[in-house]
PDB file of N, CA and C in Angstrom:
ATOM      1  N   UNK A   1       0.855  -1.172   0.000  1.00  0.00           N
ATOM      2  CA  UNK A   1       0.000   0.000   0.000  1.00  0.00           C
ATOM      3  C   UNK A   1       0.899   1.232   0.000  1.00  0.00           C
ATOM      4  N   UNK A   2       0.536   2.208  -0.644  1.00  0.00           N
ATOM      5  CA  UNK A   2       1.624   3.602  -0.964  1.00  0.00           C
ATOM      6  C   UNK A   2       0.440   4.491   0.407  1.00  0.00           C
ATOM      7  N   UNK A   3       1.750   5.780   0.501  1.00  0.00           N
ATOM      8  CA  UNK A   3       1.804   6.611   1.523  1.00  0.00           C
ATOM      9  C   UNK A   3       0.058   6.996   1.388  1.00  0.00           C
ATOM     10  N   UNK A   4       0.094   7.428   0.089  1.00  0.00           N
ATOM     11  CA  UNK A   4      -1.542   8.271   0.104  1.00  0.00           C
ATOM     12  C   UNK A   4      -2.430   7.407   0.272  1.00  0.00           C
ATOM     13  N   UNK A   5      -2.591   6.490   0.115  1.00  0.00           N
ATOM     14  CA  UNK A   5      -4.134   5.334   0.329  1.00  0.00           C
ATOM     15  C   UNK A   5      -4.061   5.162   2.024  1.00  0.00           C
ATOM     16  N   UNK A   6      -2.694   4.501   2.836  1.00  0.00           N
ATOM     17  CA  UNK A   6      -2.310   4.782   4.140  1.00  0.00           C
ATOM     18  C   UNK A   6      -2.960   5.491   5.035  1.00  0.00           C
ATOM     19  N   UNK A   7      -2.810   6.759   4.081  1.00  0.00           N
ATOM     20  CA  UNK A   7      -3.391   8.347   5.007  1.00  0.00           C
ATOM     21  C   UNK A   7      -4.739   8.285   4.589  1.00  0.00           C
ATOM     22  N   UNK A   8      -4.892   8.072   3.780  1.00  0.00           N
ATOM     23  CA  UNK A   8      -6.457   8.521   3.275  1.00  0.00           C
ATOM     24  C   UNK A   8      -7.452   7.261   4.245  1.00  0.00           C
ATOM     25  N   UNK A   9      -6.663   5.986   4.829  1.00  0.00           N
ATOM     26  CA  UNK A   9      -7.632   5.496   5.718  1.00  0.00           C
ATOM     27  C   UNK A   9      -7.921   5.777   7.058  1.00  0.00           C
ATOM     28  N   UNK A  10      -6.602   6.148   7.462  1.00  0.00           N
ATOM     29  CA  UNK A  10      -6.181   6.917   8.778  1.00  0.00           C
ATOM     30  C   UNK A  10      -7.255   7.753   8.813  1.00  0.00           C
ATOM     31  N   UNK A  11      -7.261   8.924   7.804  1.00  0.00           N
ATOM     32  CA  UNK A  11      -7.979   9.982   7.827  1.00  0.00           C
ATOM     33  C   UNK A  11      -9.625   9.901   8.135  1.00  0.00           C
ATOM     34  N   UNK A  12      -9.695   8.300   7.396  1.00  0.00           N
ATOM     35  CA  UNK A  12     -11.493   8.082   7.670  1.00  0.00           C
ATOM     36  C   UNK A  12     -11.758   7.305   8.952  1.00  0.00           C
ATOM     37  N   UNK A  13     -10.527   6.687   9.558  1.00  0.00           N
ATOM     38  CA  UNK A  13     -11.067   6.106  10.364  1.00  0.00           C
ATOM     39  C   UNK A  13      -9.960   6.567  12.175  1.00  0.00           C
ATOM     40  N   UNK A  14      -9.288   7.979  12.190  1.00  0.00           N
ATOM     41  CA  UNK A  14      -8.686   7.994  13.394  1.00  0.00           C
ATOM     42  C   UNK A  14      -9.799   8.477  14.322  1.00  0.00           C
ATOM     43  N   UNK A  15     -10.607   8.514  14.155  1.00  0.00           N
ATOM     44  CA  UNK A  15     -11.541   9.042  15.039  1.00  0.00           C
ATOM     45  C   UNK A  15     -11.952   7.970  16.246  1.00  0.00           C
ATOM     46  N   UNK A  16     -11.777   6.324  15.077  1.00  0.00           N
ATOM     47  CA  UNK A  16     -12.397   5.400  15.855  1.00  0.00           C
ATOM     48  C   UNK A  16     -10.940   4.288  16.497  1.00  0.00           C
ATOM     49  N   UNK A  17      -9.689   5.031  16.499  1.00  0.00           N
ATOM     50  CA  UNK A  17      -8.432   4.431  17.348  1.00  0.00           C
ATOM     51  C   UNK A  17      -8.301   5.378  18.332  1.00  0.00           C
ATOM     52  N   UNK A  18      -6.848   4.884  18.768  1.00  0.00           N
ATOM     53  CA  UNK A  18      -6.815   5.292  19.691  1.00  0.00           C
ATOM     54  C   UNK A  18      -5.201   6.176  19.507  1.00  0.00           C
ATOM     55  N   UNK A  19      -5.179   7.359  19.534  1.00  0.00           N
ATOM     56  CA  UNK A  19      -4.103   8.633  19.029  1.00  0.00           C
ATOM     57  C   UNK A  19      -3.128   7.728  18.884  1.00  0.00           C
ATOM     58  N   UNK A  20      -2.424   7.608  20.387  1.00  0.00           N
ATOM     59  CA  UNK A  20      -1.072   7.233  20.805  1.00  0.00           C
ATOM     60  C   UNK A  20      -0.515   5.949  19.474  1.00  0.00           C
ATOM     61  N   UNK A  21      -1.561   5.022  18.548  1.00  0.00           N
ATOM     62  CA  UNK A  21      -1.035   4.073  17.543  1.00  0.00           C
ATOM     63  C   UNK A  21      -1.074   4.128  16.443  1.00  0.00           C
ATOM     64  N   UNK A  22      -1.757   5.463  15.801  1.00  0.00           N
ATOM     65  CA  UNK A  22      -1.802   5.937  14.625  1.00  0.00           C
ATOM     66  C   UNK A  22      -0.288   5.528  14.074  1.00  0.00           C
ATOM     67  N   UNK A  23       0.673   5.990  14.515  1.00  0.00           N
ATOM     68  CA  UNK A  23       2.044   6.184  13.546  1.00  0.00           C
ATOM     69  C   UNK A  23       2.351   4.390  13.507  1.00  0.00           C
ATOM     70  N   UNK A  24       2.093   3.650  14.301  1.00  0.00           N
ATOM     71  CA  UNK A  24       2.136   2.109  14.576  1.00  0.00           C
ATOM     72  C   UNK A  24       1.687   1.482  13.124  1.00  0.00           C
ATOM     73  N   UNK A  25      -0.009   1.501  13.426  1.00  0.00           N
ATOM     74  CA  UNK A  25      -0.989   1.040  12.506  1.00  0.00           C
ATOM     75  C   UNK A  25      -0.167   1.719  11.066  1.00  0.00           C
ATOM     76  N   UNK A  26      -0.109   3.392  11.058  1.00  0.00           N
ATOM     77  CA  UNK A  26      -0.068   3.670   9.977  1.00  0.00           C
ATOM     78  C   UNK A  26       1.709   2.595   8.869  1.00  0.00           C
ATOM     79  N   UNK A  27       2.689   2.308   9.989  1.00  0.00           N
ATOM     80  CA  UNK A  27       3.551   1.620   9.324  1.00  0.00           C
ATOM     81  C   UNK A  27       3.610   0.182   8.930  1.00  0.00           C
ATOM     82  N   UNK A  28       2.550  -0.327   9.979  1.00  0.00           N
ATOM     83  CA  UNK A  28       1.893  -1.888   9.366  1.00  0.00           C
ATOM     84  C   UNK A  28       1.286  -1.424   7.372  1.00  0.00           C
ATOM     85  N   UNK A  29       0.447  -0.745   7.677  1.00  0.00           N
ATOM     86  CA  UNK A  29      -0.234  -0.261   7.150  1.00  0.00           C
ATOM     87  C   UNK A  29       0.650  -0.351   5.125  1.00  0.00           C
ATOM     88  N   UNK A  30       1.838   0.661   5.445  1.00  0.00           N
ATOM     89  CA  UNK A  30       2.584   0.371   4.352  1.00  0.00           C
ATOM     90  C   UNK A  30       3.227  -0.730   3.976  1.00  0.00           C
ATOM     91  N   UNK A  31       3.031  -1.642   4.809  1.00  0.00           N
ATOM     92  CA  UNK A  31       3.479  -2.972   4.275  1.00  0.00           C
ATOM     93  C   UNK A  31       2.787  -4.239   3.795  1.00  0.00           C
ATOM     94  N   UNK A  32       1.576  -3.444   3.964  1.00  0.00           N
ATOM     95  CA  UNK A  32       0.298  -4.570   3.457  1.00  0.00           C
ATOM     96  C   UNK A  32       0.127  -4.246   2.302  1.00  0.00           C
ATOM     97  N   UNK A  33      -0.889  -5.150   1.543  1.00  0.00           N
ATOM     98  CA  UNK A  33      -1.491  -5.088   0.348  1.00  0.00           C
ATOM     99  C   UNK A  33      -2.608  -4.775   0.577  1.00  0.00           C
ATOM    100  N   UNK A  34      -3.481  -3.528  -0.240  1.00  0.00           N
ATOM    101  CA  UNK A  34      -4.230  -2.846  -0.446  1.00  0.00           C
ATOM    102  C   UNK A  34      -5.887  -3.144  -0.023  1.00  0.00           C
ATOM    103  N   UNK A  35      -6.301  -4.273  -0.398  1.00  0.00           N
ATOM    104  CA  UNK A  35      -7.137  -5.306  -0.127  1.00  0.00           C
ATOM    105  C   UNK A  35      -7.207  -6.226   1.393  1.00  0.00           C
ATOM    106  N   UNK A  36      -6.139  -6.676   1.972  1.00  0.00           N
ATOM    107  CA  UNK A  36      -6.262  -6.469   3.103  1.00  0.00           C
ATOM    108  C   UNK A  36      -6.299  -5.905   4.115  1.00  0.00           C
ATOM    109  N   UNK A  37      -5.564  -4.556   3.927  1.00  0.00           N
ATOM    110  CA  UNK A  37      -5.585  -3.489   4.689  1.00  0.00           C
ATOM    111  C   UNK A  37      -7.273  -3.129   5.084  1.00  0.00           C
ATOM    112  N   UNK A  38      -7.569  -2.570   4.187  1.00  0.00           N
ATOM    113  CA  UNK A  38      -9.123  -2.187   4.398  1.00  0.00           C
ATOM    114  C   UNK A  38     -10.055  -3.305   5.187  1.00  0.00           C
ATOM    115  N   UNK A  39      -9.404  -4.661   4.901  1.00  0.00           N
ATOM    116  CA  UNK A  39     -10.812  -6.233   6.005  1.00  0.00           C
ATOM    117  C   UNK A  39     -10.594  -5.666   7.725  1.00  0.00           C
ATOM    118  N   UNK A  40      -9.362  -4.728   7.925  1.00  0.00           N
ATOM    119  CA  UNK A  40      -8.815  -4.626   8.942  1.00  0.00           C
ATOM    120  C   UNK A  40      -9.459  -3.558   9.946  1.00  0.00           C
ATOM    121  N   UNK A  41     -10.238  -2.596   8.554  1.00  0.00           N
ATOM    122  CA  UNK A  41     -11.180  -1.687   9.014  1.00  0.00           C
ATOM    123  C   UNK A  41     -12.332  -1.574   8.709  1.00  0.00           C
ATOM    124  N   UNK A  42     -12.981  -3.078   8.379  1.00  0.00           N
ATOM    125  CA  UNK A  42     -14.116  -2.710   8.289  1.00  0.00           C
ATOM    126  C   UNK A  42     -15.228  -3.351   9.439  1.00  0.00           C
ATOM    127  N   UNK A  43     -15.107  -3.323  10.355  1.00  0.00           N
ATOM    128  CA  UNK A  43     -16.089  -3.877  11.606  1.00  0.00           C
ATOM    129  C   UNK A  43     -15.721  -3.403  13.202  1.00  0.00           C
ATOM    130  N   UNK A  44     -15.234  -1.427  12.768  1.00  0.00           N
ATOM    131  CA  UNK A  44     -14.499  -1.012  13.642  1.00  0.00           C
ATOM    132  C   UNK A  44     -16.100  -0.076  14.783  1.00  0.00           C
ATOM    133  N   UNK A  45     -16.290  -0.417  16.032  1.00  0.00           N
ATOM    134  CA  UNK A  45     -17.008   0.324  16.622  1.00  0.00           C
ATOM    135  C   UNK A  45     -17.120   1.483  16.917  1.00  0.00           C
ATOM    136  N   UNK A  46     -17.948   2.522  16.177  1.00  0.00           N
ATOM    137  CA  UNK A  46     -18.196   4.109  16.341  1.00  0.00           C
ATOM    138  C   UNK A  46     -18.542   4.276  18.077  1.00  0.00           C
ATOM    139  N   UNK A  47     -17.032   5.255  18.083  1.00  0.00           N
ATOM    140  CA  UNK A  47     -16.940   5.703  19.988  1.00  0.00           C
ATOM    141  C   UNK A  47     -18.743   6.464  20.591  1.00  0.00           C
ATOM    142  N   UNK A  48     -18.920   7.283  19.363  1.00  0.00           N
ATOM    143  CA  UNK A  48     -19.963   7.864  19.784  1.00  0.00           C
ATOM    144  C   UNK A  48     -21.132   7.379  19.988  1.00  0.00           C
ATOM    145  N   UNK A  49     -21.521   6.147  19.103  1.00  0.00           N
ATOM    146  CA  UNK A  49     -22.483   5.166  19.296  1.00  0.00           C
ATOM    147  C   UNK A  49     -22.466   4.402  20.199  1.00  0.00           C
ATOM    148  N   UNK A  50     -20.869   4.198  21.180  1.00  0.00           N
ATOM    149  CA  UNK A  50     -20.854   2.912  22.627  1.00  0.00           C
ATOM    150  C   UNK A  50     -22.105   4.357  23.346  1.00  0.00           C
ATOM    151  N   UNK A  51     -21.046   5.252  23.242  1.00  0.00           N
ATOM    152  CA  UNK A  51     -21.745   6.559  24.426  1.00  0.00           C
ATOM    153  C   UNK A  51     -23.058   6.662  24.383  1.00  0.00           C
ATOM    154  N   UNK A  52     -23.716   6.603  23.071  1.00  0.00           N
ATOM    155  CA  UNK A  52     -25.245   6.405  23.164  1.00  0.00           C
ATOM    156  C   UNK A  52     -25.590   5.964  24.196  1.00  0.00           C
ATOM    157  N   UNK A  53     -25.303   4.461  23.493  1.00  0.00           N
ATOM    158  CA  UNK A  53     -25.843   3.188  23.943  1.00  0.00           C
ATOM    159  C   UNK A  53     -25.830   3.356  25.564  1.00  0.00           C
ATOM    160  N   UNK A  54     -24.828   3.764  26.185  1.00  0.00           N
ATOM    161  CA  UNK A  54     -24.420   3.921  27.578  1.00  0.00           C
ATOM    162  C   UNK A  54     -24.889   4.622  28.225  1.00  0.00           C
ATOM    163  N   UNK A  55     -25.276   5.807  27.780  1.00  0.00           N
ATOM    164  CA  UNK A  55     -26.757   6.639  28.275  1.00  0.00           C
ATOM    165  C   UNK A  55     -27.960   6.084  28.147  1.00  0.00           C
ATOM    166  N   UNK A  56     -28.163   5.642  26.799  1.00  0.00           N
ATOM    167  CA  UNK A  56     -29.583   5.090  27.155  1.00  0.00           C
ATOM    168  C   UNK A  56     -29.768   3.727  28.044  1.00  0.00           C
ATOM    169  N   UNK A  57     -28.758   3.084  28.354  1.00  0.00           N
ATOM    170  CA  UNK A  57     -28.755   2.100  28.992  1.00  0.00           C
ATOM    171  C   UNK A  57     -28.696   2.329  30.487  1.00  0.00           C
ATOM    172  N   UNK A  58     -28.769   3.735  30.379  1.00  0.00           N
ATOM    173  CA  UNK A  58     -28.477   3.653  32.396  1.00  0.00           C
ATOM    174  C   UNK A  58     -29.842   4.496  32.462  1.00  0.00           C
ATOM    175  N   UNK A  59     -30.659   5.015  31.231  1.00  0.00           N
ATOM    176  CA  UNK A  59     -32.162   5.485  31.675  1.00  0.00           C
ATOM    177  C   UNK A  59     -32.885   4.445  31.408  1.00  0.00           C
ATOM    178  N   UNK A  60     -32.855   3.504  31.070  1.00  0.00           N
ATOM    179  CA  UNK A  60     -33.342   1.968  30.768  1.00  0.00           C
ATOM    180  C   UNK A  60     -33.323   0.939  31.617  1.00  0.00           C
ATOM    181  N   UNK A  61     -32.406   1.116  32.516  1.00  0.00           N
ATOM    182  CA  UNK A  61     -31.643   0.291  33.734  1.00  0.00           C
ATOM    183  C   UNK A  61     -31.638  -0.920  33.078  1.00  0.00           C
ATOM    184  N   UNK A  62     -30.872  -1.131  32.198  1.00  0.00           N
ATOM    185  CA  UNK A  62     -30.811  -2.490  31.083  1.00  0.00           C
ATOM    186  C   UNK A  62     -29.165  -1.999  30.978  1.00  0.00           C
ATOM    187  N   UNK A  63     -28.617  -2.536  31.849  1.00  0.00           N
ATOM    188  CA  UNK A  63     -26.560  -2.077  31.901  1.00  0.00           C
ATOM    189  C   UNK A  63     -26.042  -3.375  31.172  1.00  0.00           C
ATOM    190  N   UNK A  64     -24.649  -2.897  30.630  1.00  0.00           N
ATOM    191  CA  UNK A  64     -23.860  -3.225  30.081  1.00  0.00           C
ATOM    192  C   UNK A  64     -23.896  -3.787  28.729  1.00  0.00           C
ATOM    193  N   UNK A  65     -25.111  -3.757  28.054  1.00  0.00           N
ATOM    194  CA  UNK A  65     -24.945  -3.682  26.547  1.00  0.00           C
ATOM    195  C   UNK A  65     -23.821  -2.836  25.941  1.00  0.00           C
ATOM    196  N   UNK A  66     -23.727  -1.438  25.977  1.00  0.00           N
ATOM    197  CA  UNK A  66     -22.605  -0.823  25.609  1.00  0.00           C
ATOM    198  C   UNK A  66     -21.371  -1.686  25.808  1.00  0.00           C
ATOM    199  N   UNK A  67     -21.221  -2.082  26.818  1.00  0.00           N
ATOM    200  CA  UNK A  67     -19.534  -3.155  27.030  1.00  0.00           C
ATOM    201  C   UNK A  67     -19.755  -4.283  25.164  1.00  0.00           C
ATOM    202  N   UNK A  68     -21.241  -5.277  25.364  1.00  0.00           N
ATOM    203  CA  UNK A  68     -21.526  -5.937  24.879  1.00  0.00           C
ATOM    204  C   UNK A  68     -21.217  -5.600  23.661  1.00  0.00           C
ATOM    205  N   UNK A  69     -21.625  -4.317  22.705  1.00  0.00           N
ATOM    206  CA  UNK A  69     -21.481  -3.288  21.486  1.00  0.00           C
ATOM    207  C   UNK A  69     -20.020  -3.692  21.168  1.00  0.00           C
ATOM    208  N   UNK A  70     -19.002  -3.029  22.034  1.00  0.00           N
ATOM    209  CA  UNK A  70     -17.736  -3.349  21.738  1.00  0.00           C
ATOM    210  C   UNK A  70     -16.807  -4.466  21.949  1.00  0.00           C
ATOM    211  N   UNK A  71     -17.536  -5.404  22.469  1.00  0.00           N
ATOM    212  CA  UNK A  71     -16.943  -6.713  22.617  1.00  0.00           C
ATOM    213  C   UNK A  71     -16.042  -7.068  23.854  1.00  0.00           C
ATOM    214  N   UNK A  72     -16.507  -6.177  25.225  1.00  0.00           N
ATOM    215  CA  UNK A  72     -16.278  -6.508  26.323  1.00  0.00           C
ATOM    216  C   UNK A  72     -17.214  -7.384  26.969  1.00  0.00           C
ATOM    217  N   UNK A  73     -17.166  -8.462  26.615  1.00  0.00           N
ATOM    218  CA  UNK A  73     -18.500  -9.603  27.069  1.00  0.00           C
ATOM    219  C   UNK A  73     -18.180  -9.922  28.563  1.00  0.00           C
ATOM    220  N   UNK A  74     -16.947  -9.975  29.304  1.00  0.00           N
ATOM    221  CA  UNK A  74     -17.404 -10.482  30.571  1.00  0.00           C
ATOM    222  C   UNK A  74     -17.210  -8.889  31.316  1.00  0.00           C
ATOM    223  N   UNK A  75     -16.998  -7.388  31.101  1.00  0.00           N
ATOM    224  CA  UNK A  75     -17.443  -6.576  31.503  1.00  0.00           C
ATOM    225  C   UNK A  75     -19.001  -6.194  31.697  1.00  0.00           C
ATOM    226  N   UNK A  76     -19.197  -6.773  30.041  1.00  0.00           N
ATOM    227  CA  UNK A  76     -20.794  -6.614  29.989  1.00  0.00           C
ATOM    228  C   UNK A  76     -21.642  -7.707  31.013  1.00  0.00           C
ATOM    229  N   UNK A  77     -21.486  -8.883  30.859  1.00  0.00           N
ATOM    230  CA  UNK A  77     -21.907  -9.719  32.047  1.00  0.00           C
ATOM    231  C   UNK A  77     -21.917  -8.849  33.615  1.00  0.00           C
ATOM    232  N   UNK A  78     -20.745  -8.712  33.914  1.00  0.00           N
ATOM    233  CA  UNK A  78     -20.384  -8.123  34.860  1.00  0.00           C
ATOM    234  C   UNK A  78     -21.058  -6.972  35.411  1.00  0.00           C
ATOM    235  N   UNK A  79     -21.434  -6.092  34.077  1.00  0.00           N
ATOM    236  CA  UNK A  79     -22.135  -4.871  34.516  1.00  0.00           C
ATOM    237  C   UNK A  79     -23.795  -4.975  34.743  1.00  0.00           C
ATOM    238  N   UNK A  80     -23.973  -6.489  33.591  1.00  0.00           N
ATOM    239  CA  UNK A  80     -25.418  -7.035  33.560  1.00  0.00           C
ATOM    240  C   UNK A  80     -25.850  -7.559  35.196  1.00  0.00           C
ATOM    241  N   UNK A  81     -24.679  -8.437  35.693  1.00  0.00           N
ATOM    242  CA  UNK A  81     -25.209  -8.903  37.014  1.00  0.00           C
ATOM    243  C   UNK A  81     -25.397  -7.877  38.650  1.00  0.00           C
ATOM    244  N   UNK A  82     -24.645  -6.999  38.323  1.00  0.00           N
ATOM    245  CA  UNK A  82     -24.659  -6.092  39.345  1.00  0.00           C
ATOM    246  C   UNK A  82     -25.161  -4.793  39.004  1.00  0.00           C
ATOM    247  N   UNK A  83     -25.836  -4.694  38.243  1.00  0.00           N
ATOM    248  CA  UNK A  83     -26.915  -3.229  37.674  1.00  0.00           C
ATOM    249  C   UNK A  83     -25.958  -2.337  37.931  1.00  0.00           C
ATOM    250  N   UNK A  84     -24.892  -2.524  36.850  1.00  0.00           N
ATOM    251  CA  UNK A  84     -24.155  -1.266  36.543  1.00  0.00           C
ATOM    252  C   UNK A  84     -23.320  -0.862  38.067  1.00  0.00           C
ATOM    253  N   UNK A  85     -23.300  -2.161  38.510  1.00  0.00           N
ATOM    254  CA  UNK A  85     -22.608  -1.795  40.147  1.00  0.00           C
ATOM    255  C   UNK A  85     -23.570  -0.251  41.022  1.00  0.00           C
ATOM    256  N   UNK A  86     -24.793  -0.480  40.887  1.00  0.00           N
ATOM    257  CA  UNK A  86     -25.513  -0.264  41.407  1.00  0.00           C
ATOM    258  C   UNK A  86     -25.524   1.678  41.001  1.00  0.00           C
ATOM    259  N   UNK A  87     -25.158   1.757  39.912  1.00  0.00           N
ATOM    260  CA  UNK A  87     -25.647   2.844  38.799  1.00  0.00           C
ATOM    261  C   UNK A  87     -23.949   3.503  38.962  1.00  0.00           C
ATOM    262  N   UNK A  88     -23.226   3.375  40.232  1.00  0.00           N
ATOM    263  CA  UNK A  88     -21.700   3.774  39.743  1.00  0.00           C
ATOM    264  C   UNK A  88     -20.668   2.914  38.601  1.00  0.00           C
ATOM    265  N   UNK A  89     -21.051   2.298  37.899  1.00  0.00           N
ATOM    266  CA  UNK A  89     -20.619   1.762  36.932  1.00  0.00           C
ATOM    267  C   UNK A  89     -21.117   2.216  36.099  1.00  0.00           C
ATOM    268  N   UNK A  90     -22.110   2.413  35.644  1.00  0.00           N
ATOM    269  CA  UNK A  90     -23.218   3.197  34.283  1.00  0.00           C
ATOM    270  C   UNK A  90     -22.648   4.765  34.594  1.00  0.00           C
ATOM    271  N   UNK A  91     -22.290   5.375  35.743  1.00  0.00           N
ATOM    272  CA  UNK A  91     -21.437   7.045  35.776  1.00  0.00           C
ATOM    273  C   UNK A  91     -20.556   6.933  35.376  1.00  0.00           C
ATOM    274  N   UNK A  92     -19.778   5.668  35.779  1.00  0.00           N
ATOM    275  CA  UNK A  92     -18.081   5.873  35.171  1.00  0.00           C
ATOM    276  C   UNK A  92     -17.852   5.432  33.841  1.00  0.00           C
ATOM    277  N   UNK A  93     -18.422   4.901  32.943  1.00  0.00           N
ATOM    278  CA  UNK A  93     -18.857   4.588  31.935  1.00  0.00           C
ATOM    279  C   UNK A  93     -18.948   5.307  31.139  1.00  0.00           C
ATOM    280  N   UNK A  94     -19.643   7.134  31.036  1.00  0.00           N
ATOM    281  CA  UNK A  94     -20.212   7.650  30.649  1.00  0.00           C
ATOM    282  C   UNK A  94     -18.888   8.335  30.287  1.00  0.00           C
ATOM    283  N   UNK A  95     -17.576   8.292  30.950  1.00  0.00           N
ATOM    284  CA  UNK A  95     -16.614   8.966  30.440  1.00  0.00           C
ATOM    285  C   UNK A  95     -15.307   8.096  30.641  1.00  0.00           C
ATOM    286  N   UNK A  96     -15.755   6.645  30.495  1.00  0.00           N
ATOM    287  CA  UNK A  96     -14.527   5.592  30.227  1.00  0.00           C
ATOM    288  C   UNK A  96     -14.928   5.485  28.907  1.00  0.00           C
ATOM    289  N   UNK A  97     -16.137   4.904  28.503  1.00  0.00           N
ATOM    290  CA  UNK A  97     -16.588   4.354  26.951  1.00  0.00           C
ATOM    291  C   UNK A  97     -16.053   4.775  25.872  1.00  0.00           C
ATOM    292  N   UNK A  98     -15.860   5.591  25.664  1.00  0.00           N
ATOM    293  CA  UNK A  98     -15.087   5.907  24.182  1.00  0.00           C
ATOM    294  C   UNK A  98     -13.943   5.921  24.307  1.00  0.00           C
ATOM    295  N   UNK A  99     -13.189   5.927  25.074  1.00  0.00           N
ATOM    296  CA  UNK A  99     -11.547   5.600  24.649  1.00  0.00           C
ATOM    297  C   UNK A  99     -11.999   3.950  25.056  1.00  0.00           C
ATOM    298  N   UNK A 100     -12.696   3.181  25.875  1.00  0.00           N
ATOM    299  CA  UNK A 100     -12.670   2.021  25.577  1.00  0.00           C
ATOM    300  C   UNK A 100     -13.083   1.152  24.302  1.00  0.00           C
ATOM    301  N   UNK A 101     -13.851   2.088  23.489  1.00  0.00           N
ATOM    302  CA  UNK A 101     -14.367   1.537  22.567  1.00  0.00           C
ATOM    303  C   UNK A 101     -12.759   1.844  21.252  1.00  0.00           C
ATOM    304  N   UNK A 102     -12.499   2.819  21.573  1.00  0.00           N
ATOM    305  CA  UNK A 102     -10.776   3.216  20.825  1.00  0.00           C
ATOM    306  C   UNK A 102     -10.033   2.503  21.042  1.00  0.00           C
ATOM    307  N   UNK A 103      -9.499   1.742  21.885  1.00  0.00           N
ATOM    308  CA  UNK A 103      -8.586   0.599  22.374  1.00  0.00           C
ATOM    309  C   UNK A 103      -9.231  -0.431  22.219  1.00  0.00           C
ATOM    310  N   UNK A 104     -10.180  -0.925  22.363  1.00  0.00           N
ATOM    311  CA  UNK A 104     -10.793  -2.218  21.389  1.00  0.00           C
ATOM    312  C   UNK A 104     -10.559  -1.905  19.862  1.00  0.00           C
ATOM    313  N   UNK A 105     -11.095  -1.273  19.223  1.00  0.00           N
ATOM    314  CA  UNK A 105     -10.929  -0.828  17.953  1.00  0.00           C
ATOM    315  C   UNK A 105      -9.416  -1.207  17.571  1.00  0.00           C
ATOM    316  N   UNK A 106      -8.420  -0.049  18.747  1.00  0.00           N
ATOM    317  CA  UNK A 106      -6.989  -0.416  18.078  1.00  0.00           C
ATOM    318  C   UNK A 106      -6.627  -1.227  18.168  1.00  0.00           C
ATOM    319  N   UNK A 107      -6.809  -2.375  19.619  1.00  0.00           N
ATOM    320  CA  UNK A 107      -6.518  -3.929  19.262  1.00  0.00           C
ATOM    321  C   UNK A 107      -6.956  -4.967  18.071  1.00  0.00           C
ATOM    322  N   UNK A 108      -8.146  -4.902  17.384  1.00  0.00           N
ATOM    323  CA  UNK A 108      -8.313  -5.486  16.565  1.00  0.00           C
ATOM    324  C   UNK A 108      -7.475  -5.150  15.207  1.00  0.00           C
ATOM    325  N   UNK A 109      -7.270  -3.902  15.181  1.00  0.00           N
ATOM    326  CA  UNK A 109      -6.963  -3.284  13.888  1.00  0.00           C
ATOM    327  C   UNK A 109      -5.372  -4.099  13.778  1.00  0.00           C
ATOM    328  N   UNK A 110      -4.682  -3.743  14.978  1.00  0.00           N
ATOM    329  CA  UNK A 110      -3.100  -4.561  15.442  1.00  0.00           C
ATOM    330  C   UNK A 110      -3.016  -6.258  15.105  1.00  0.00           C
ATOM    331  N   UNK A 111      -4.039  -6.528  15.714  1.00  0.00           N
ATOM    332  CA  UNK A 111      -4.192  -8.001  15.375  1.00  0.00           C
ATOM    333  C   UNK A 111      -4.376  -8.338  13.838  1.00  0.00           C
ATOM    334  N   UNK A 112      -5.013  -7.533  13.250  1.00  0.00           N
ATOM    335  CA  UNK A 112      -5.442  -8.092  12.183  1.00  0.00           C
ATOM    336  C   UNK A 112      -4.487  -7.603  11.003  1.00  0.00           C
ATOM    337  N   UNK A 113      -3.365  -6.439  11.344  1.00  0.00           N
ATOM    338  CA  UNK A 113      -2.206  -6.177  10.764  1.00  0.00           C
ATOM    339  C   UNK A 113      -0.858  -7.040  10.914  1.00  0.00           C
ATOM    340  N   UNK A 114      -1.292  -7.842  11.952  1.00  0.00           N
ATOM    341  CA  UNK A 114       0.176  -8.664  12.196  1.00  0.00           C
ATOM    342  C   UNK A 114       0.601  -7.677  13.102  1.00  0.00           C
TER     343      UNK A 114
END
């Protein structure tokens, strides 16, 4: 993959990593082929959509779907069995979730770059 296709995915998708691995990803990135690069970003979770989910889930009192969204399944269990740890888990949530949903994101993206 050349420099400009690189950037031009970065560009559509840094919103949904996490800052600190941009320059990481972006040098995997030049060493792939064009076609796989992109399988790597396509099933990446929008931060702003966990946050939804995470609000409406604590006026719903239906917790830890948001974990569930991004593929924290035994957080989500976790948050399912103890009602959001008794609504202080659904607060801290409200401003953990999107960089958690960014660090899931960047782990998969890593994994799936080699």
């Amino acid at each position: 993959m050349d420099t400009k296709d690189a950037d031009q995915l970065l560009m559509m998708y840094s919103s949904k990593l996490s800052p600190e691995y941009i320059p990481t990803i972006k040098s995997r990135l030049l060493e792939m082929e064009h076609s796989t690069a992109i399988l790597a970003f396509s099933d990446l979770k929008d931060p702003t959509t966990a946050l939804i989910i995470s609000i409406c889930e604590g006026l719903i009192a239906i917790n830890g779907i948001s974990r569930f969204y991004i593929g924290d399944v035994g957080i989500g269990i976790a948050k399912l069995l103890t009602c959001g740890g008794c609504g202080i888990w659904w607060l801290v949530d409200l401003f953990l979730i999107q960089e958690a949903t960014r660090r899931k994101n960047t782990e998969k993206v890593l994994q799936l770059l080699g």
